[in-house]
PDB file of N, CA and C in Angstrom:
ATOM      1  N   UNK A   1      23.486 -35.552 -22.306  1.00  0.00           N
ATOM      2  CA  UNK A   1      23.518 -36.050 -23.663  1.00  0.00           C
ATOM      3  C   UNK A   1      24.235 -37.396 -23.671  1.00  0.00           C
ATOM      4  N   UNK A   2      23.623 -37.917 -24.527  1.00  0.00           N
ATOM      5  CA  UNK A   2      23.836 -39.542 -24.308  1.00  0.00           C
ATOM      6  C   UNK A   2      24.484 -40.061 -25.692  1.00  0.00           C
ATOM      7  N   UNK A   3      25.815 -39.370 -26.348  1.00  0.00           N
ATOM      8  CA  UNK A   3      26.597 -40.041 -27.562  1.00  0.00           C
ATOM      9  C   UNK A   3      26.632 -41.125 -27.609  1.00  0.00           C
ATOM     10  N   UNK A   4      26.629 -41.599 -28.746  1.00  0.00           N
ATOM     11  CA  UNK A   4      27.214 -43.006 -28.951  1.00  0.00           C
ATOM     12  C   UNK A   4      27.927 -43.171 -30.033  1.00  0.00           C
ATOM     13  N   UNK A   5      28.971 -44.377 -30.402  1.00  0.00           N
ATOM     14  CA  UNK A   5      29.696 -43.750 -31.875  1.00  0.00           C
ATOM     15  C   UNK A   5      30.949 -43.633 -31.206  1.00  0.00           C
ATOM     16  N   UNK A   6      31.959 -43.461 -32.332  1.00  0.00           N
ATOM     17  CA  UNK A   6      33.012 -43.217 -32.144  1.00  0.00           C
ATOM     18  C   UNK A   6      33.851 -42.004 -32.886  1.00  0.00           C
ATOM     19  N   UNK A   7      34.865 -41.285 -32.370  1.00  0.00           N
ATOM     20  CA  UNK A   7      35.262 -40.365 -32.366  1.00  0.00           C
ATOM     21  C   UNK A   7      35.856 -40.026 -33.885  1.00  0.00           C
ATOM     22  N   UNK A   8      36.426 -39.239 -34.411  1.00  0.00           N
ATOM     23  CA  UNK A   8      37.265 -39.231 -35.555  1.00  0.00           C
ATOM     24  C   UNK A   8      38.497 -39.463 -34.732  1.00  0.00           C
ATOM     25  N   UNK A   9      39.048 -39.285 -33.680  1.00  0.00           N
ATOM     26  CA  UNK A   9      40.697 -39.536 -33.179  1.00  0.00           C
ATOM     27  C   UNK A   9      40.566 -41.057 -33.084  1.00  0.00           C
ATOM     28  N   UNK A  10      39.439 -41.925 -33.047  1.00  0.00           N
ATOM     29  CA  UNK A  10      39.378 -43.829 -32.533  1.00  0.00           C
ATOM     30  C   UNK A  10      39.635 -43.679 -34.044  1.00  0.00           C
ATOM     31  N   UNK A  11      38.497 -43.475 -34.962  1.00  0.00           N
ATOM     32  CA  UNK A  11      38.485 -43.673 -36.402  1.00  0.00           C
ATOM     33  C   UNK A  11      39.873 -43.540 -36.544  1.00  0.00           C
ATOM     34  N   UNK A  12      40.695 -43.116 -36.813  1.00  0.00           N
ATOM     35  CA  UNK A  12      41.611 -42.222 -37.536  1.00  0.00           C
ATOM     36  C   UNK A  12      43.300 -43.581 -36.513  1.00  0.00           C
ATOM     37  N   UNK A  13      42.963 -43.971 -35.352  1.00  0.00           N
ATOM     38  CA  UNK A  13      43.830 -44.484 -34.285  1.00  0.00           C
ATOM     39  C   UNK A  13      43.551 -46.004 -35.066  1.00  0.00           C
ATOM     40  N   UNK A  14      42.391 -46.602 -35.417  1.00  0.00           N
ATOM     41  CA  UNK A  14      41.714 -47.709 -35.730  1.00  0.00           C
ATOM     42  C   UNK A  14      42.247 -48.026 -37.328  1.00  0.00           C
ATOM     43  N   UNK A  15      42.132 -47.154 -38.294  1.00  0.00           N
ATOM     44  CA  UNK A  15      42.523 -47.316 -39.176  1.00  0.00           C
ATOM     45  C   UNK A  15      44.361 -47.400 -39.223  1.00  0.00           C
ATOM     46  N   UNK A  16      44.846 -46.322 -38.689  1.00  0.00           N
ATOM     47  CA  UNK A  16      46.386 -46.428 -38.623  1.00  0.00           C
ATOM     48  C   UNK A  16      47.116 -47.890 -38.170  1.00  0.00           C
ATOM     49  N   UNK A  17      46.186 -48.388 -37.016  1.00  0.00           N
ATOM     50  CA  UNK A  17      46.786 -49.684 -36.703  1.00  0.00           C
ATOM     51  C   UNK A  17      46.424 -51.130 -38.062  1.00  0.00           C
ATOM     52  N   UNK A  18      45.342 -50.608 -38.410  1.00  0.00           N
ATOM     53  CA  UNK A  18      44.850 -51.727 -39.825  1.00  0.00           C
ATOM     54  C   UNK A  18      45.721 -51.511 -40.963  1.00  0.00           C
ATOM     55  N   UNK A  19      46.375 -50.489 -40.969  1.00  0.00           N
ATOM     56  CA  UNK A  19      47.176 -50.406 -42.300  1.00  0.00           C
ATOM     57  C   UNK A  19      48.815 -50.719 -41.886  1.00  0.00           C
ATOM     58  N   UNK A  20      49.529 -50.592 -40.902  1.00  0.00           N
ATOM     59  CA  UNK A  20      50.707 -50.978 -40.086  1.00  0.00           C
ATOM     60  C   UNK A  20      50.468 -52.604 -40.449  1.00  0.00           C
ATOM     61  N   UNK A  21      49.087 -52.898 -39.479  1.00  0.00           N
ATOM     62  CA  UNK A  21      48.965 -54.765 -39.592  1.00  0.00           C
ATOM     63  C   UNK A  21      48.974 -55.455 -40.869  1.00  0.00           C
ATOM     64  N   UNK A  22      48.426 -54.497 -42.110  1.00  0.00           N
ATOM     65  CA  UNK A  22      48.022 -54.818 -42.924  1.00  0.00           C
ATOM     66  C   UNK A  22      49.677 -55.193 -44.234  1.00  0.00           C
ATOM     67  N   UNK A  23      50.272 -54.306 -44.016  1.00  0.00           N
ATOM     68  CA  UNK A  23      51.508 -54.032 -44.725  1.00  0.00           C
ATOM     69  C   UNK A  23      52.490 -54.576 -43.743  1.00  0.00           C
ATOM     70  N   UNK A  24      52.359 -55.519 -42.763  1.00  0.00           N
ATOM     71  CA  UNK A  24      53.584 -56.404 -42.239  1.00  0.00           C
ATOM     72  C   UNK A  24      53.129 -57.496 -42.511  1.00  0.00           C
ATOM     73  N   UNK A  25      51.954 -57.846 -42.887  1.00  0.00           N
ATOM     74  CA  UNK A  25      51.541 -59.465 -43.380  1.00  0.00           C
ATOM     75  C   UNK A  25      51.771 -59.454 -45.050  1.00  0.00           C
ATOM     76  N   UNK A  26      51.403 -58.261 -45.583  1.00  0.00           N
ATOM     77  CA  UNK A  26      51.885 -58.360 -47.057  1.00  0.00           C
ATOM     78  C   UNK A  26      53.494 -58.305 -47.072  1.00  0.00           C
ATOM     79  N   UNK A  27      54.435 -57.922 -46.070  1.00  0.00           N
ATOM     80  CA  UNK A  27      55.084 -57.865 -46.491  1.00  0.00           C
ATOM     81  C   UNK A  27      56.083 -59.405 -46.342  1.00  0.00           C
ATOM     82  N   UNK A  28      55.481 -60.247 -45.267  1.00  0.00           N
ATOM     83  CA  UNK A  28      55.512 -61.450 -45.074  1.00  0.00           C
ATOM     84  C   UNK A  28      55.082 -62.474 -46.307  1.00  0.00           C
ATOM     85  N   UNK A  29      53.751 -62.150 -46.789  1.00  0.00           N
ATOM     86  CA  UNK A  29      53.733 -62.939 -48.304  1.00  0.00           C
ATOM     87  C   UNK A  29      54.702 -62.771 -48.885  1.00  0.00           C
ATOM     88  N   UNK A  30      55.438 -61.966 -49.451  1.00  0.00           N
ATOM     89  CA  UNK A  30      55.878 -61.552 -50.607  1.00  0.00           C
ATOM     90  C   UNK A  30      57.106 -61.898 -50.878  1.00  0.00           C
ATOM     91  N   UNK A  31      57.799 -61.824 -48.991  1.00  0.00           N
ATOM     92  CA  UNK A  31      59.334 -62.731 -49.031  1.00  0.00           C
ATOM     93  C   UNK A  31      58.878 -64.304 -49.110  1.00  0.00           C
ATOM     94  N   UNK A  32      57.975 -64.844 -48.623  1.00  0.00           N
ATOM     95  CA  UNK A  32      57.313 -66.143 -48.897  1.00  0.00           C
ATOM     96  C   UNK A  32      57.259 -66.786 -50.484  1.00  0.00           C
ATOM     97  N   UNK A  33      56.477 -65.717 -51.483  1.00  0.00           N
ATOM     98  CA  UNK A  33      56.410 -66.162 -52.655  1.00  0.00           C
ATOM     99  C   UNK A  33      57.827 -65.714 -53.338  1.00  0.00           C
ATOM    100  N   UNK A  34      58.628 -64.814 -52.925  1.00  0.00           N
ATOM    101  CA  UNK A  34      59.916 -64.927 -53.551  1.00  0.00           C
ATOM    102  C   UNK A  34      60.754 -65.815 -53.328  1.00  0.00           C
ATOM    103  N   UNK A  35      60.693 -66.391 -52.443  1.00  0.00           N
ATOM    104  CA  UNK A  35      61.742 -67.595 -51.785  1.00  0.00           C
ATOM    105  C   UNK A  35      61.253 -68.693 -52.390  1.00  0.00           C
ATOM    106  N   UNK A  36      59.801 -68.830 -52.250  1.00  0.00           N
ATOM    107  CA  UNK A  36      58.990 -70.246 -53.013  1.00  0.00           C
ATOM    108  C   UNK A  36      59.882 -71.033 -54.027  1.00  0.00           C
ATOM    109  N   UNK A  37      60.159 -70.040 -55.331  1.00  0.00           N
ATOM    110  CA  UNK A  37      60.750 -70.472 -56.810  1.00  0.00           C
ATOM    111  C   UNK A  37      61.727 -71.333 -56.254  1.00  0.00           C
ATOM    112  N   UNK A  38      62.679 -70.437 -55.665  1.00  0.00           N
ATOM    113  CA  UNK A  38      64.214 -71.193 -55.464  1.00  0.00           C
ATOM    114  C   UNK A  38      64.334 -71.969 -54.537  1.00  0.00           C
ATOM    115  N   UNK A  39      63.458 -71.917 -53.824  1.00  0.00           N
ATOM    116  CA  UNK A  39      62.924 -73.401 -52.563  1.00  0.00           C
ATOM    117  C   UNK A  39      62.633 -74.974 -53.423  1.00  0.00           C
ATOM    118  N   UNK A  40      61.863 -74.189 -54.219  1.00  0.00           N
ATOM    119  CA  UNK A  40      60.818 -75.835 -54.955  1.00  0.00           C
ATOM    120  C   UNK A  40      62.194 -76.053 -56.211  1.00  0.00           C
ATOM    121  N   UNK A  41      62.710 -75.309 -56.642  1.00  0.00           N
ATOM    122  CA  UNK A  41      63.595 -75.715 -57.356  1.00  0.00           C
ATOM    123  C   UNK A  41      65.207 -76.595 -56.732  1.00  0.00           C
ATOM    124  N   UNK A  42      65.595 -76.304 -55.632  1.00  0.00           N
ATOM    125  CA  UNK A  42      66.813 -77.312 -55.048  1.00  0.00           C
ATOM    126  C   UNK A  42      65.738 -77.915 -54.508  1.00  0.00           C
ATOM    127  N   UNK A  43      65.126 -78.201 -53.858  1.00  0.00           N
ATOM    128  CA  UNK A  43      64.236 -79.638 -53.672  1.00  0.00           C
ATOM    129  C   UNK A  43      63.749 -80.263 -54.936  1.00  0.00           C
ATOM    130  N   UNK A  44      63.683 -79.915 -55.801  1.00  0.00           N
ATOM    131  CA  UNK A  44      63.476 -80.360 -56.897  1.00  0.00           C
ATOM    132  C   UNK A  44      64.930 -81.418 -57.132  1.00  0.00           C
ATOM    133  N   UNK A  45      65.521 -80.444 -57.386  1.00  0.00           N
ATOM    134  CA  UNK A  45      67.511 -81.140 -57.572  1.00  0.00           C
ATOM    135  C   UNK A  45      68.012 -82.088 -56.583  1.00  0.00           C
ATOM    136  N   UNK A  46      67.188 -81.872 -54.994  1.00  0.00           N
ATOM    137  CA  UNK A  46      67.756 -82.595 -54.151  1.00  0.00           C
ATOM    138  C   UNK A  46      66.977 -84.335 -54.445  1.00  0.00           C
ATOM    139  N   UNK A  47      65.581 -83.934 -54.972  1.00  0.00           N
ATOM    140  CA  UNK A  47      65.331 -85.311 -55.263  1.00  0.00           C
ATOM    141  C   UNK A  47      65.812 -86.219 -56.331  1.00  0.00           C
ATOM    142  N   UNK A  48      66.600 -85.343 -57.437  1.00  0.00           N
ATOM    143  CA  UNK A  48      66.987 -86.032 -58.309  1.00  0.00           C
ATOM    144  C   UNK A  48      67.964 -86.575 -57.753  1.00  0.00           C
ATOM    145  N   UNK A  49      68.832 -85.649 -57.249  1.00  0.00           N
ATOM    146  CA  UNK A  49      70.296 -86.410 -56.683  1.00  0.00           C
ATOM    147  C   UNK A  49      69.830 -87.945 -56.005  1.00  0.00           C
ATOM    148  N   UNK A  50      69.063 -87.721 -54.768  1.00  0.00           N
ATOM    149  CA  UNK A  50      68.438 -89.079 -54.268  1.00  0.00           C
ATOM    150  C   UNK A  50      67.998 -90.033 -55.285  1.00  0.00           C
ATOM    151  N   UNK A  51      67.411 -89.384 -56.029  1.00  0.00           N
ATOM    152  CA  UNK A  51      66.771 -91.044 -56.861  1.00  0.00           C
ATOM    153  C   UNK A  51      68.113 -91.711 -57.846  1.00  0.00           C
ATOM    154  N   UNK A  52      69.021 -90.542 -57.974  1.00  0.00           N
ATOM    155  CA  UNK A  52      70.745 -90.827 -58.440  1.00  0.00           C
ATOM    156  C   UNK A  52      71.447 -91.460 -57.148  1.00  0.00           C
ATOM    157  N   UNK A  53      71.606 -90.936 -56.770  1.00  0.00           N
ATOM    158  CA  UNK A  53      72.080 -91.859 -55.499  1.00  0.00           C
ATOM    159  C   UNK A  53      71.962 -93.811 -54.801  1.00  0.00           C
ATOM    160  N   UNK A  54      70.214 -93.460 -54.936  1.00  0.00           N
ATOM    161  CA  UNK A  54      69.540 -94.500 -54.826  1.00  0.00           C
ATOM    162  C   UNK A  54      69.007 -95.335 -55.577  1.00  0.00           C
ATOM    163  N   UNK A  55      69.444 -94.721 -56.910  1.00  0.00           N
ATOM    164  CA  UNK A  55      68.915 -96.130 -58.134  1.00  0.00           C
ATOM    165  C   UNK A  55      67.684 -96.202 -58.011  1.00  0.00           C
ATOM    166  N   UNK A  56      66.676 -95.178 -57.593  1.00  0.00           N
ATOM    167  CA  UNK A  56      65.060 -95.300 -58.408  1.00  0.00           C
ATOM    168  C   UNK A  56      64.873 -94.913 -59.508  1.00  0.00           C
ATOM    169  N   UNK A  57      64.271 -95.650 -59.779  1.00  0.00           N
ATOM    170  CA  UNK A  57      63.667 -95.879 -61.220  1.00  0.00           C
ATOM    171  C   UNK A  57      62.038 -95.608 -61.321  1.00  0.00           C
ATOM    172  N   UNK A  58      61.779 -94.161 -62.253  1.00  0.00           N
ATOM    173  CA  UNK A  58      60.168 -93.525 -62.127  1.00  0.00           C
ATOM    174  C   UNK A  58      59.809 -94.155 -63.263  1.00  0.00           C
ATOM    175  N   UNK A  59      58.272 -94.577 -62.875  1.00  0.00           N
ATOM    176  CA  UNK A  59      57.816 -95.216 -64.409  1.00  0.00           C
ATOM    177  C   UNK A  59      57.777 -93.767 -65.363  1.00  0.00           C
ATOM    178  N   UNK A  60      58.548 -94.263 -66.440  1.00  0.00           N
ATOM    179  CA  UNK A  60      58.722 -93.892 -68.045  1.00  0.00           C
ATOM    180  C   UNK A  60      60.269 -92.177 -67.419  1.00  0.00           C
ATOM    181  N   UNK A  61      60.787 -92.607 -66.646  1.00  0.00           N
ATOM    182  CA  UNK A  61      61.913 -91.565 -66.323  1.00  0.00           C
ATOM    183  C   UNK A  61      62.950 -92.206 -65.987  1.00  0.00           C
ATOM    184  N   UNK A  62      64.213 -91.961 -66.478  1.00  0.00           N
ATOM    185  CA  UNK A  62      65.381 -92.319 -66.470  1.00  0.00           C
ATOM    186  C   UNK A  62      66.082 -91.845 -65.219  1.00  0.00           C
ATOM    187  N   UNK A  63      66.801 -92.347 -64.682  1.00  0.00           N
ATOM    188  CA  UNK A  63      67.948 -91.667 -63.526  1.00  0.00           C
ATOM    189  C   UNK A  63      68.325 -90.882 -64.135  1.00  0.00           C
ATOM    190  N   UNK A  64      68.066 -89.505 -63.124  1.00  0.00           N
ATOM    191  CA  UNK A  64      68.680 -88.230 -63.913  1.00  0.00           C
ATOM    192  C   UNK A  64      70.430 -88.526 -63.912  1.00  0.00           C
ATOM    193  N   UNK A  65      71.383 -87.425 -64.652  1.00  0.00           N
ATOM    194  CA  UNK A  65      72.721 -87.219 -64.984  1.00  0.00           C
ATOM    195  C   UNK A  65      72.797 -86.637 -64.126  1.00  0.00           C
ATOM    196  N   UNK A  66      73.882 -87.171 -62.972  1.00  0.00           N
ATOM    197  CA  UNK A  66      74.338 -87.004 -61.737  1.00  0.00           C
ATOM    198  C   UNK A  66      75.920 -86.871 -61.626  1.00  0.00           C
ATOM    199  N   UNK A  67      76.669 -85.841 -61.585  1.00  0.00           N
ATOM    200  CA  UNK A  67      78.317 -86.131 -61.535  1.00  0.00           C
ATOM    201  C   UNK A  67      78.654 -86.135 -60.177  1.00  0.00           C
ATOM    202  N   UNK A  68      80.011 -87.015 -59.866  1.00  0.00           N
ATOM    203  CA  UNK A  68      80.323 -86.737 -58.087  1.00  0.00           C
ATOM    204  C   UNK A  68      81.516 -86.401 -58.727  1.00  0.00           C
ATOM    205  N   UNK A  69      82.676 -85.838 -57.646  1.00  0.00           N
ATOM    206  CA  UNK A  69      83.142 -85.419 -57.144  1.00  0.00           C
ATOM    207  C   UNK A  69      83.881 -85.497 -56.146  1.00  0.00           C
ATOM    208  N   UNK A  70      85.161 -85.631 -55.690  1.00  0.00           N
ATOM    209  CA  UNK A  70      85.587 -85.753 -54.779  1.00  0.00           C
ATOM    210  C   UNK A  70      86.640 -84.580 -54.465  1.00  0.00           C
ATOM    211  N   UNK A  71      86.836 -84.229 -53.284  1.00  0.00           N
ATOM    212  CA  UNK A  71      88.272 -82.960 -52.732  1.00  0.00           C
ATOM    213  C   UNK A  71      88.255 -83.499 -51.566  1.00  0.00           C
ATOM    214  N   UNK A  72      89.564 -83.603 -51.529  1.00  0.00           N
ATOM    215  CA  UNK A  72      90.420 -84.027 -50.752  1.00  0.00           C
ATOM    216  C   UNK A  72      90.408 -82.435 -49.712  1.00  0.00           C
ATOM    217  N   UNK A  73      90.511 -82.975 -48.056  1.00  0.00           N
ATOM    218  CA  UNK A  73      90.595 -82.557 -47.051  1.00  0.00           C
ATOM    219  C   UNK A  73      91.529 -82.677 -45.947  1.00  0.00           C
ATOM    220  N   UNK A  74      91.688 -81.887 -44.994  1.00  0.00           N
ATOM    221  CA  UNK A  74      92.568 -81.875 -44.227  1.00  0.00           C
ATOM    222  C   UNK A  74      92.279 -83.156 -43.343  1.00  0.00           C
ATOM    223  N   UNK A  75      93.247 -83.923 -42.607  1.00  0.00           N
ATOM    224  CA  UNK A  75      92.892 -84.857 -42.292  1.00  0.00           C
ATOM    225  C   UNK A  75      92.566 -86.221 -42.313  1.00  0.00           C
ATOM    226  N   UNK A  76      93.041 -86.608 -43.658  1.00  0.00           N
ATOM    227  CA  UNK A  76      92.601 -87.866 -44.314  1.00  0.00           C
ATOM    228  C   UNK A  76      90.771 -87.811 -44.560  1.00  0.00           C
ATOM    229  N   UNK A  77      90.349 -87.033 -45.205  1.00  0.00           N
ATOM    230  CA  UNK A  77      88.840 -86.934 -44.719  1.00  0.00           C
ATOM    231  C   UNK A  77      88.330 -85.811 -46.464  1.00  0.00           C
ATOM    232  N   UNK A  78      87.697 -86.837 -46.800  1.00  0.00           N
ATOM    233  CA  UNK A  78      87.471 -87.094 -48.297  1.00  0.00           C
ATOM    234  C   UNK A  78      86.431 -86.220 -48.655  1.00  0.00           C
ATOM    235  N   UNK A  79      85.650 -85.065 -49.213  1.00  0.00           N
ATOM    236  CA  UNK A  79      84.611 -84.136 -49.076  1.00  0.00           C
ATOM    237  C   UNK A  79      84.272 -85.280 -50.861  1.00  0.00           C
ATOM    238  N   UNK A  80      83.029 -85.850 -50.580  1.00  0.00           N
ATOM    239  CA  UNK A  80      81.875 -86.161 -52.275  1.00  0.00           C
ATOM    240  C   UNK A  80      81.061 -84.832 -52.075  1.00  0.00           C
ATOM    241  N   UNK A  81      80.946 -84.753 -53.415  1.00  0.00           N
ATOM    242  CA  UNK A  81      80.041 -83.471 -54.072  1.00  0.00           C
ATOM    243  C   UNK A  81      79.083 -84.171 -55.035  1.00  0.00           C
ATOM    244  N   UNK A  82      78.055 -84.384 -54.866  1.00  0.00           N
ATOM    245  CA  UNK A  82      77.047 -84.860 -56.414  1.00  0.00           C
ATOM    246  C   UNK A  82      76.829 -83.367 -56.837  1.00  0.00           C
ATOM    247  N   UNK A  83      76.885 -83.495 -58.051  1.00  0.00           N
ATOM    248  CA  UNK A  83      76.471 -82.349 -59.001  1.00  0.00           C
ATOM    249  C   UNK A  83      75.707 -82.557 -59.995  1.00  0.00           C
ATOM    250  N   UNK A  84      74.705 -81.592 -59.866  1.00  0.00           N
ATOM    251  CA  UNK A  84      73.267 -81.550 -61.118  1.00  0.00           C
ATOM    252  C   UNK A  84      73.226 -80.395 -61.807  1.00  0.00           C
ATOM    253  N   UNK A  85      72.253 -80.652 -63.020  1.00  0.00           N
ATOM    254  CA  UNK A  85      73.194 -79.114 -63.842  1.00  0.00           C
ATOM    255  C   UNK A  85      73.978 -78.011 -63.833  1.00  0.00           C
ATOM    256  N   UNK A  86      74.857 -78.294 -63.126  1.00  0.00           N
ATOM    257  CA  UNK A  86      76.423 -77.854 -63.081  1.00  0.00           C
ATOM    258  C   UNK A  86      76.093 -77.178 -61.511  1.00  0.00           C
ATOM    259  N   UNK A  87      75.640 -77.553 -60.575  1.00  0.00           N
ATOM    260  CA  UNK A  87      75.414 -76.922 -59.126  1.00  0.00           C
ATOM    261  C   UNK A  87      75.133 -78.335 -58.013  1.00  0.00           C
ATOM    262  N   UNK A  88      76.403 -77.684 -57.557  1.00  0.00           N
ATOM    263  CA  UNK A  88      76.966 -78.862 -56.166  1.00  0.00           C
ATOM    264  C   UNK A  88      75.327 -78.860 -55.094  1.00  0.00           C
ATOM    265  N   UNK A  89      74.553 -80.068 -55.191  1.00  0.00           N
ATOM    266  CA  UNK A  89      73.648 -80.351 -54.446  1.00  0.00           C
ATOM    267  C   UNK A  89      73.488 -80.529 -53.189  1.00  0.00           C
ATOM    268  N   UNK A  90      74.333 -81.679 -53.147  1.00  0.00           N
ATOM    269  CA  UNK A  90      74.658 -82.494 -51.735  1.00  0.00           C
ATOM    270  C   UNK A  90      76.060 -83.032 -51.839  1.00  0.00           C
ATOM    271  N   UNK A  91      76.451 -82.524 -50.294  1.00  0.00           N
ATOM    272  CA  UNK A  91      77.835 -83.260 -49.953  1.00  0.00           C
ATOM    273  C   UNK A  91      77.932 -84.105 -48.885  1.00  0.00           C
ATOM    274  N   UNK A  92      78.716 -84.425 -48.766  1.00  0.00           N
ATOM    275  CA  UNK A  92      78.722 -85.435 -47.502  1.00  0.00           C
ATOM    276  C   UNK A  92      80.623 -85.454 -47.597  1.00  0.00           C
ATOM    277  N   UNK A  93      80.947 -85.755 -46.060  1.00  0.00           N
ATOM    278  CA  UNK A  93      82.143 -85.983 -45.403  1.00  0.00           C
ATOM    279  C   UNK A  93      82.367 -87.931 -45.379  1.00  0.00           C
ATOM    280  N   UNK A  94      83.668 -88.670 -46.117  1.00  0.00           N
ATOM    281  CA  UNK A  94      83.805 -89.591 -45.998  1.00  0.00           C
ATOM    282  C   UNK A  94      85.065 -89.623 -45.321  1.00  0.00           C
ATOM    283  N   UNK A  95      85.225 -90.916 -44.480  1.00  0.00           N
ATOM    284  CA  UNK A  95      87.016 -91.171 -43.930  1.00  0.00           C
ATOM    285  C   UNK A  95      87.124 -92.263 -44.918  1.00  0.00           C
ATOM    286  N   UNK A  96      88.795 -92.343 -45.183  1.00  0.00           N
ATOM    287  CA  UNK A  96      89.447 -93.217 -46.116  1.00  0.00           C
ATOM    288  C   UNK A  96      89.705 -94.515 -45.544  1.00  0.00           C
TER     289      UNK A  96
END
């Protein structure tokens, strides 16, 4: 006898591995689109700070409201903070 076809134990082996593969790539989207928001949003802030920083000027947009900041460090060694709606963006280390 000459079968051909596959078994219910392949079926059953075939599907188990498609649903394992299937639910580690969804579960890869999903930290992807949760992270997205709060990704595009401080890049969002980080460009304002830059165009604050750098004095660009967008046609019909104002330099966003940018506060700095300074704390003092160990060392003679000056910590700037720019701050955008009330959340420290970018810092940088200065010597005096």
């Amino acid at each position: 006898m000459n079968r051909k076809g596959f078994t219910l134990l392949e079926v059953v082996i075939a599907t188990l591995i498609l649903a394992v593969s299937l639910s580690v790539i969804l579960k890869i989207y999903t930290n992807y689109i949760r992270n997205y928001g709060s990704l595009a949003k401080d890049i969002k802030a980080i460009q304002k700070v830059k165009r604050y920083i750098y004095d660009i000027k967008e046609e019909f947009k104002e330099i966003p409201a940018v506060k700095e900041k300074y704390e003092d460090t160990q060392y003679g060694v000056k910590k700037k903070i720019y701050i955008y709606n009330g959340n420290p963006v970018i810092f940088y280390y200065e010597t005096r």
